[in-house]
PDB file of N, CA and C in Angstrom:
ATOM      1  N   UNK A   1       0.822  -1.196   0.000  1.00  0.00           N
ATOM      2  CA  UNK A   1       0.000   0.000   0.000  1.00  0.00           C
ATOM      3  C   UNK A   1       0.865   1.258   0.000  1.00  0.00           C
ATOM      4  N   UNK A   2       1.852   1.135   0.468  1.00  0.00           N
ATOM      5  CA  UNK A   2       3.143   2.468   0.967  1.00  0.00           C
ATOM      6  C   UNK A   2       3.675   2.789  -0.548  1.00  0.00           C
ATOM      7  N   UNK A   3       3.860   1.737  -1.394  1.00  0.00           N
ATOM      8  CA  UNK A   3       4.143   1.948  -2.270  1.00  0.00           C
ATOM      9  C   UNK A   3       3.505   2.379  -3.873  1.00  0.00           C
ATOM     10  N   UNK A   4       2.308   2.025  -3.390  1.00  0.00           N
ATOM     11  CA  UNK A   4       0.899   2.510  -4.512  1.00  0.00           C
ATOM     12  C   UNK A   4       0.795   4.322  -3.963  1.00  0.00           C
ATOM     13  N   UNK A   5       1.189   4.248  -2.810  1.00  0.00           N
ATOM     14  CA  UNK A   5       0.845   5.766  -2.634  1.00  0.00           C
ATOM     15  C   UNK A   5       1.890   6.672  -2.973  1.00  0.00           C
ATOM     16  N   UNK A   6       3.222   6.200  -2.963  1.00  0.00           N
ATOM     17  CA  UNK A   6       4.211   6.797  -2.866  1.00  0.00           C
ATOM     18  C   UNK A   6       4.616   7.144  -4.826  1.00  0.00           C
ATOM     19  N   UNK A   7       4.072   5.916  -5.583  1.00  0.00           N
ATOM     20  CA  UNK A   7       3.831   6.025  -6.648  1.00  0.00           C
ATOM     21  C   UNK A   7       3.234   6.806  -7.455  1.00  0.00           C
ATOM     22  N   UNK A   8       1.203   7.174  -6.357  1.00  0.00           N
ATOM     23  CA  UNK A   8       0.082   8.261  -7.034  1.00  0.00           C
ATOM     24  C   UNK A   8       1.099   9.555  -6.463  1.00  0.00           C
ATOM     25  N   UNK A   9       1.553  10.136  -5.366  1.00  0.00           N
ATOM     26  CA  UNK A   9       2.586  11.085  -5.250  1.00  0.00           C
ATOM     27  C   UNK A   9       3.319  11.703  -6.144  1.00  0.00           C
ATOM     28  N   UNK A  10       3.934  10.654  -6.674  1.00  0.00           N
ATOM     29  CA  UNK A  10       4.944  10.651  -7.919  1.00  0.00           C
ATOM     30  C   UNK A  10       4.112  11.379  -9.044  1.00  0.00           C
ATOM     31  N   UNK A  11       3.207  10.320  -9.294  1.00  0.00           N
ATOM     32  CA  UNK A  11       2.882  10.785 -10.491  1.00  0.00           C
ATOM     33  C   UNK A  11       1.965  11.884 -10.821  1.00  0.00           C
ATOM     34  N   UNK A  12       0.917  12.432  -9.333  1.00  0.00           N
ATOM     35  CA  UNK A  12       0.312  14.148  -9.478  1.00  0.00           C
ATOM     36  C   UNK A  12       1.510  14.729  -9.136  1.00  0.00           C
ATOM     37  N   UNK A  13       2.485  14.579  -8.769  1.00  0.00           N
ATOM     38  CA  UNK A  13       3.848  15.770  -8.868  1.00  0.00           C
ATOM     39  C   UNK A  13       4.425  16.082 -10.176  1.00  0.00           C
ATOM     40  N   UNK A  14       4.571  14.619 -11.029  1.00  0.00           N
ATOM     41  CA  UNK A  14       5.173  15.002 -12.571  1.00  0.00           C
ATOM     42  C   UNK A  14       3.849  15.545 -13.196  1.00  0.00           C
ATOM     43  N   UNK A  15       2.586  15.250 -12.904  1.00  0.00           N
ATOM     44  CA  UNK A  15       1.662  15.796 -14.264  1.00  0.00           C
ATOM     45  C   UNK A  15       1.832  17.278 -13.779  1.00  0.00           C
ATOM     46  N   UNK A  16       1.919  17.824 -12.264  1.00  0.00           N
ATOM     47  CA  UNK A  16       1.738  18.988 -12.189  1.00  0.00           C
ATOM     48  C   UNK A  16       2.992  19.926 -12.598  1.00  0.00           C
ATOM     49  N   UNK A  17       4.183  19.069 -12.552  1.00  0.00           N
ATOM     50  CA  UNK A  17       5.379  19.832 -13.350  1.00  0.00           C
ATOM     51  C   UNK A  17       4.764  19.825 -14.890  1.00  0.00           C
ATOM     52  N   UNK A  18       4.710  18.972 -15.436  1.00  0.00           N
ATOM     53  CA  UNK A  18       4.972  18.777 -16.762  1.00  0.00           C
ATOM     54  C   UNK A  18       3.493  19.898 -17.654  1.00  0.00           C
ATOM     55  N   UNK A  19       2.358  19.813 -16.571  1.00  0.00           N
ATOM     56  CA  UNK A  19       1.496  21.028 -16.891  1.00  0.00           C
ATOM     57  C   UNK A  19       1.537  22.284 -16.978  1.00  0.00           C
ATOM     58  N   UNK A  20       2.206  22.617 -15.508  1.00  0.00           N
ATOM     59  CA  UNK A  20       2.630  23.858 -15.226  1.00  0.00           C
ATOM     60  C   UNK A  20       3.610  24.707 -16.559  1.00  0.00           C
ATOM     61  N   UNK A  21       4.586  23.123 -16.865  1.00  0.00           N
ATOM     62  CA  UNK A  21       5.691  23.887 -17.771  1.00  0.00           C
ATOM     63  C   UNK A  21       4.818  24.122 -19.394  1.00  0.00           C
ATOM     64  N   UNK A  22       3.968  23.251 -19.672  1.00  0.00           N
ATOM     65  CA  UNK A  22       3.220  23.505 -20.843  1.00  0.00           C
ATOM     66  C   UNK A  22       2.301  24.696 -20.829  1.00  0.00           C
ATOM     67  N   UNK A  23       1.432  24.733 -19.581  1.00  0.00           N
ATOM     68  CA  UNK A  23       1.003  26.267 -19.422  1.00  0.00           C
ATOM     69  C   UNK A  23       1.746  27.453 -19.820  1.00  0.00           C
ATOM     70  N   UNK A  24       2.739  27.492 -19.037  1.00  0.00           N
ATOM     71  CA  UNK A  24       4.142  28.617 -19.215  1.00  0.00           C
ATOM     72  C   UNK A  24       4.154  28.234 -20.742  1.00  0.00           C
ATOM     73  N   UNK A  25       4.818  27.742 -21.652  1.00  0.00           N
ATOM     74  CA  UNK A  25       5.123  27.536 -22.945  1.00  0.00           C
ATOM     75  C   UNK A  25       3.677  28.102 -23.810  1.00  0.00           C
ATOM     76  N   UNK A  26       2.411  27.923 -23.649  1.00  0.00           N
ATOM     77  CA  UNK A  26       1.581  28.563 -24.449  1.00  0.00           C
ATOM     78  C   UNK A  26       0.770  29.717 -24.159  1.00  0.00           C
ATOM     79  N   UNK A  27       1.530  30.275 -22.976  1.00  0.00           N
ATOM     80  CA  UNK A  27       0.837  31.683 -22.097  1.00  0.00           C
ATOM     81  C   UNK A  27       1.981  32.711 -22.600  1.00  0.00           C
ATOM     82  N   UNK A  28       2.774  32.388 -22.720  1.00  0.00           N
ATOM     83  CA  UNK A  28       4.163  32.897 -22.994  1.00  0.00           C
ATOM     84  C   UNK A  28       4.483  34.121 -23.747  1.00  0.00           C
ATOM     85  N   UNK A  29       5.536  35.064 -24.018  1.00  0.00           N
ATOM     86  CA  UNK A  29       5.296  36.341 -24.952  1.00  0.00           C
ATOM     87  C   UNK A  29       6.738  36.172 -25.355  1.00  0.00           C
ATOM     88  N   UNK A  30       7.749  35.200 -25.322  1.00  0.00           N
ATOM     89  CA  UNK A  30       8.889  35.240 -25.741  1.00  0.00           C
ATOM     90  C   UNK A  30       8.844  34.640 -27.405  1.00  0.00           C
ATOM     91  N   UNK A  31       8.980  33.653 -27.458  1.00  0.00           N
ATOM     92  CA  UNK A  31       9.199  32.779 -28.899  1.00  0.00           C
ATOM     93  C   UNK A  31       7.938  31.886 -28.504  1.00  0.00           C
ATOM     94  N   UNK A  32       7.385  31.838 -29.453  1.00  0.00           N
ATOM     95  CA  UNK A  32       6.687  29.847 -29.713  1.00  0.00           C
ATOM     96  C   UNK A  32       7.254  28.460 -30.253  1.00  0.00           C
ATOM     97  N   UNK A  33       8.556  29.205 -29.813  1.00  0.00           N
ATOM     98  CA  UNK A  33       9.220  28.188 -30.251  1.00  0.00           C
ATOM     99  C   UNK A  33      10.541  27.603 -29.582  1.00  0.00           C
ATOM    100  N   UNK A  34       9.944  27.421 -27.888  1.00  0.00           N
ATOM    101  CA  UNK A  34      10.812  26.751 -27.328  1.00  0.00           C
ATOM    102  C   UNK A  34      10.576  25.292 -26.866  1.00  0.00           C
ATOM    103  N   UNK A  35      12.065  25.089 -26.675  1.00  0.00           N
ATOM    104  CA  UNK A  35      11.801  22.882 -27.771  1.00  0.00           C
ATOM    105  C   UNK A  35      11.221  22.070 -26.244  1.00  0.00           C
ATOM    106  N   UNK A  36      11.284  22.709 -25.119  1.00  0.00           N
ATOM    107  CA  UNK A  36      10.396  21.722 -24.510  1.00  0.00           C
ATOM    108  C   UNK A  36       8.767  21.683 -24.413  1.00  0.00           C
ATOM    109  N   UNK A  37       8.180  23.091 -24.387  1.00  0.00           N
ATOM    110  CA  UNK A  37       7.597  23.552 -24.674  1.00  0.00           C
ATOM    111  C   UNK A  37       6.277  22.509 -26.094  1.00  0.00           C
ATOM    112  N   UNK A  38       7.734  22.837 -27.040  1.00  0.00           N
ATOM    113  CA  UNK A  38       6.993  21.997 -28.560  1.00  0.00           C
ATOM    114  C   UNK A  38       6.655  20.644 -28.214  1.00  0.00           C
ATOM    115  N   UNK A  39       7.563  19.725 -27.494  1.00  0.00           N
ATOM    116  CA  UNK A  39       7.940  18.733 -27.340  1.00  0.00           C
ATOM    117  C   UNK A  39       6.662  18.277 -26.236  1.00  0.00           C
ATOM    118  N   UNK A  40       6.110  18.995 -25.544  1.00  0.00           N
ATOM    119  CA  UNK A  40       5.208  18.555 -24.482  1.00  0.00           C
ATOM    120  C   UNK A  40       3.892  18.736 -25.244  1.00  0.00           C
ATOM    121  N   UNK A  41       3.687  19.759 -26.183  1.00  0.00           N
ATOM    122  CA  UNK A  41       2.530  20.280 -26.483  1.00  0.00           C
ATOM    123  C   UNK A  41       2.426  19.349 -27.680  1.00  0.00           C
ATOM    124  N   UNK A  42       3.302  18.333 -28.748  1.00  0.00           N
ATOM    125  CA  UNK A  42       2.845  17.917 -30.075  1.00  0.00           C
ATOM    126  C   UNK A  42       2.650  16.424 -29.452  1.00  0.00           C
ATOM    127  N   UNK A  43       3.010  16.089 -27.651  1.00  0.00           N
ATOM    128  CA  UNK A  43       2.438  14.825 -27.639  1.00  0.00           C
ATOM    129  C   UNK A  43       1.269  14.726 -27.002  1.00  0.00           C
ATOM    130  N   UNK A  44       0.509  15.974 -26.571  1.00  0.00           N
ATOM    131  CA  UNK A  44      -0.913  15.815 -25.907  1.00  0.00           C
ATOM    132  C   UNK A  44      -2.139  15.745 -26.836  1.00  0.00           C
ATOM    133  N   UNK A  45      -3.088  15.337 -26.270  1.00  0.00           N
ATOM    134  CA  UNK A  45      -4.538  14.947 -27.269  1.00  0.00           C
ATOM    135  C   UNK A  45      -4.472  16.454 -28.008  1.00  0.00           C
ATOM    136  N   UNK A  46      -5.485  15.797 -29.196  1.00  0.00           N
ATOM    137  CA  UNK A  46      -5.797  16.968 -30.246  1.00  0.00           C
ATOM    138  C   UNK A  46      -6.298  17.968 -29.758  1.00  0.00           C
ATOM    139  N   UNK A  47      -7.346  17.828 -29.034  1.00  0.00           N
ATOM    140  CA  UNK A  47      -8.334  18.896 -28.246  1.00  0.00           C
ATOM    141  C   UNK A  47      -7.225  19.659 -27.570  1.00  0.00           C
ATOM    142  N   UNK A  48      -6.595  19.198 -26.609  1.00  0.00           N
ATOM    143  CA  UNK A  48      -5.798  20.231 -25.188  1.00  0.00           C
ATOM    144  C   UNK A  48      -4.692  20.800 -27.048  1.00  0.00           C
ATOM    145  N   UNK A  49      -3.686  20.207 -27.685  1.00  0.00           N
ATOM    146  CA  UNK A  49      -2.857  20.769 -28.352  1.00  0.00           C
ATOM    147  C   UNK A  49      -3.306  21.934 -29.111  1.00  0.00           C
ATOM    148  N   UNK A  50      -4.730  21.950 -29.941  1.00  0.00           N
ATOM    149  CA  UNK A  50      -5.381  22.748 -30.261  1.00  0.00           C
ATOM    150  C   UNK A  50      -5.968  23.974 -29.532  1.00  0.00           C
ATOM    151  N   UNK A  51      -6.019  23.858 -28.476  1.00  0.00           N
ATOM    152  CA  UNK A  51      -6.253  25.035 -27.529  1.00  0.00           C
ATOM    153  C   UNK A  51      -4.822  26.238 -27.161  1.00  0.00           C
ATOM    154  N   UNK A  52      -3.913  25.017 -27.198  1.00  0.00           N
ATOM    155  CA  UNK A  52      -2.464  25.340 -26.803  1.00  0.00           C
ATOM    156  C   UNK A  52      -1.860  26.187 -27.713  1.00  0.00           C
ATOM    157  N   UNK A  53      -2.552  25.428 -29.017  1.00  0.00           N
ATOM    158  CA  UNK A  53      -1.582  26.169 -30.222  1.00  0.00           C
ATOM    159  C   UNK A  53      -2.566  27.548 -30.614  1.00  0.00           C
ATOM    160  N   UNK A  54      -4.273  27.469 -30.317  1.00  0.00           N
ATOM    161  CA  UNK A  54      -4.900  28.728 -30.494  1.00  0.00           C
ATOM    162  C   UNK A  54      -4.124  29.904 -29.815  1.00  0.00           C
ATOM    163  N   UNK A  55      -3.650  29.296 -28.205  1.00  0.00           N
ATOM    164  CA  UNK A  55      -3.190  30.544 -27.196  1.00  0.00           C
ATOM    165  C   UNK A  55      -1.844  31.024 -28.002  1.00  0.00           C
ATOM    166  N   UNK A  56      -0.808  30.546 -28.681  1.00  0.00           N
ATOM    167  CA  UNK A  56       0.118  30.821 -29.058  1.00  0.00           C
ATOM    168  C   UNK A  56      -0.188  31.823 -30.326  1.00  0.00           C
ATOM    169  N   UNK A  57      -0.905  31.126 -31.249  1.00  0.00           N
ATOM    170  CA  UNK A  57      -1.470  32.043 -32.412  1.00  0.00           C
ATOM    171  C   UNK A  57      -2.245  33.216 -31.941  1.00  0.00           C
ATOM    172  N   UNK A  58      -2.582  33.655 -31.444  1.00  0.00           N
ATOM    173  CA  UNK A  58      -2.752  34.516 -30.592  1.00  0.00           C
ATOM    174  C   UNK A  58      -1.911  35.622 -30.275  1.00  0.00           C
ATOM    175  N   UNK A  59      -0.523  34.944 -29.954  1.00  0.00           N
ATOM    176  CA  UNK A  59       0.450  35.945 -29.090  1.00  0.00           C
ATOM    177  C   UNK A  59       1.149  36.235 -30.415  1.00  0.00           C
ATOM    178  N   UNK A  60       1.345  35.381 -31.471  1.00  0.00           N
ATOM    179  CA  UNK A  60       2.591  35.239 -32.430  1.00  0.00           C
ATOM    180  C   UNK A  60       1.791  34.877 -34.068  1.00  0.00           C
ATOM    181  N   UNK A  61       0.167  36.195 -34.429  1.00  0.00           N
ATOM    182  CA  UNK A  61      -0.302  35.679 -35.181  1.00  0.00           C
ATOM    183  C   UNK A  61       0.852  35.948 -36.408  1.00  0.00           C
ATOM    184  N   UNK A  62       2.062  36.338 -36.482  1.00  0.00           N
ATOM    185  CA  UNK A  62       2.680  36.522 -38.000  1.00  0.00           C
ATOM    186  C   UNK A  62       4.028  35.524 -37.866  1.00  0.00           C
ATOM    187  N   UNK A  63       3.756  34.648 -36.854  1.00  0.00           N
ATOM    188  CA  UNK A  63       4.859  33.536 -37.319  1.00  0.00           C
ATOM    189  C   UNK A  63       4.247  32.176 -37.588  1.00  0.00           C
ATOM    190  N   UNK A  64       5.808  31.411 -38.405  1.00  0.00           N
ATOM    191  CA  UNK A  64       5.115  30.144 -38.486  1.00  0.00           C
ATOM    192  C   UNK A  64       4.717  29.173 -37.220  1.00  0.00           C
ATOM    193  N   UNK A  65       3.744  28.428 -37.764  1.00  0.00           N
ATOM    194  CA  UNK A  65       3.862  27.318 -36.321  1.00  0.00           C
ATOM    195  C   UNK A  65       4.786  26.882 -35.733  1.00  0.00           C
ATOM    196  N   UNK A  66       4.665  26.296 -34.673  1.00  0.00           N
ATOM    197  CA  UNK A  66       5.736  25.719 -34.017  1.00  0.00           C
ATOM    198  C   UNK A  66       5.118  24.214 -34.582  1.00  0.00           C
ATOM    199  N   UNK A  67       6.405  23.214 -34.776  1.00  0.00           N
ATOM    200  CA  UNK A  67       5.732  21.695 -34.735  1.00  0.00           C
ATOM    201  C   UNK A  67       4.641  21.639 -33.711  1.00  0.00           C
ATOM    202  N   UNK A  68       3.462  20.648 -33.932  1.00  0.00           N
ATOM    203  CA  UNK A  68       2.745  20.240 -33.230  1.00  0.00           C
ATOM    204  C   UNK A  68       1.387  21.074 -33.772  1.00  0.00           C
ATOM    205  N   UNK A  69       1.716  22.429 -33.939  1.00  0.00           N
ATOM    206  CA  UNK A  69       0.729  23.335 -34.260  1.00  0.00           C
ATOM    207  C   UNK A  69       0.619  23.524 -36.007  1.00  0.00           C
ATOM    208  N   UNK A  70       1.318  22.711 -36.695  1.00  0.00           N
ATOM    209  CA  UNK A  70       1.239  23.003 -37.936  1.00  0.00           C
ATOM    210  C   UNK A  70      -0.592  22.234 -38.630  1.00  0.00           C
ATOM    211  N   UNK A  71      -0.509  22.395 -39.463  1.00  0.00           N
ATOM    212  CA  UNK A  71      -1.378  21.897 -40.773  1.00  0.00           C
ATOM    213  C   UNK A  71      -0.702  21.176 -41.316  1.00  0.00           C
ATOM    214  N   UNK A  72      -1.289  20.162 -42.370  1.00  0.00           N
ATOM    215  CA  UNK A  72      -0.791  19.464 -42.921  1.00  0.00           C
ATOM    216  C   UNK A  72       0.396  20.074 -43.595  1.00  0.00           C
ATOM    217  N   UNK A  73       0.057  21.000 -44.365  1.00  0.00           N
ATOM    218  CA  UNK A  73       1.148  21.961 -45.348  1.00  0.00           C
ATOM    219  C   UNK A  73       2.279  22.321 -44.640  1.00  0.00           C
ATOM    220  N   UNK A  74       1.984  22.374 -43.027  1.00  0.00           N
ATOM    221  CA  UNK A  74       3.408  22.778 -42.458  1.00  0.00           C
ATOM    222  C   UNK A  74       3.501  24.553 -42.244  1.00  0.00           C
ATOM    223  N   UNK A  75       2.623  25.214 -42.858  1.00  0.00           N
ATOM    224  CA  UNK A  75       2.316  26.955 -42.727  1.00  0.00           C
ATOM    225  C   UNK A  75       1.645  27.186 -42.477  1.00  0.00           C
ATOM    226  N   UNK A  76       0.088  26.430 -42.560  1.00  0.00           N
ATOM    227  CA  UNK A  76      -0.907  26.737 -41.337  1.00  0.00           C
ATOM    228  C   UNK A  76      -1.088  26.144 -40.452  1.00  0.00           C
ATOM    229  N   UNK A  77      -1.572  27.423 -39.288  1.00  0.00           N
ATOM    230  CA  UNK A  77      -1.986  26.800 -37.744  1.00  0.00           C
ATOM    231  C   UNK A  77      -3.234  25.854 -38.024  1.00  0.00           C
ATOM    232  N   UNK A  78      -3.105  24.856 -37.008  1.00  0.00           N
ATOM    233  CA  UNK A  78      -4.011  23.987 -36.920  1.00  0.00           C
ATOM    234  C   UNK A  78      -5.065  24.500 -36.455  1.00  0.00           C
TER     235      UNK A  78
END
């Protein structure tokens, strides 16, 4: 049992890092295009990535996507 708990611990501590840092990455006013950032946001469901990549298009409507946020073509936002 010590160890099932010590495990759920573990793992709401990494989702809440690994959220927190994806929040920061699509709230952001620097680049949209920093690689952990990309890297967290092109492996989450379509729905949350699509929200992620709206907030970015948003901040950075005259650049290209970042991976994850592309279109098929690779120049439009998803």
């Amino acid at each position: 049992m010590k160890i099932f708990r010590v495990a759920l611990i573990v793992l709401v501590a990494l989702s809440i890092l690994v959220g927190g840092r994806w929040y920061a990455y699509v709230s952001n006013t620097g680049s949209p295009y920093d690689e952990v950032g990309i890297e967290i946001n092109s492996r989450l469901p379509l729905a949350i990535r699509k929200w992620g990549c709206d907030q970015l298009r948003q901040t950075f409507p005259n650049n290209p996507p970042p991976y994850g946020c592309a279109a098929a073509d690779s120049r439009n936002w998803i």
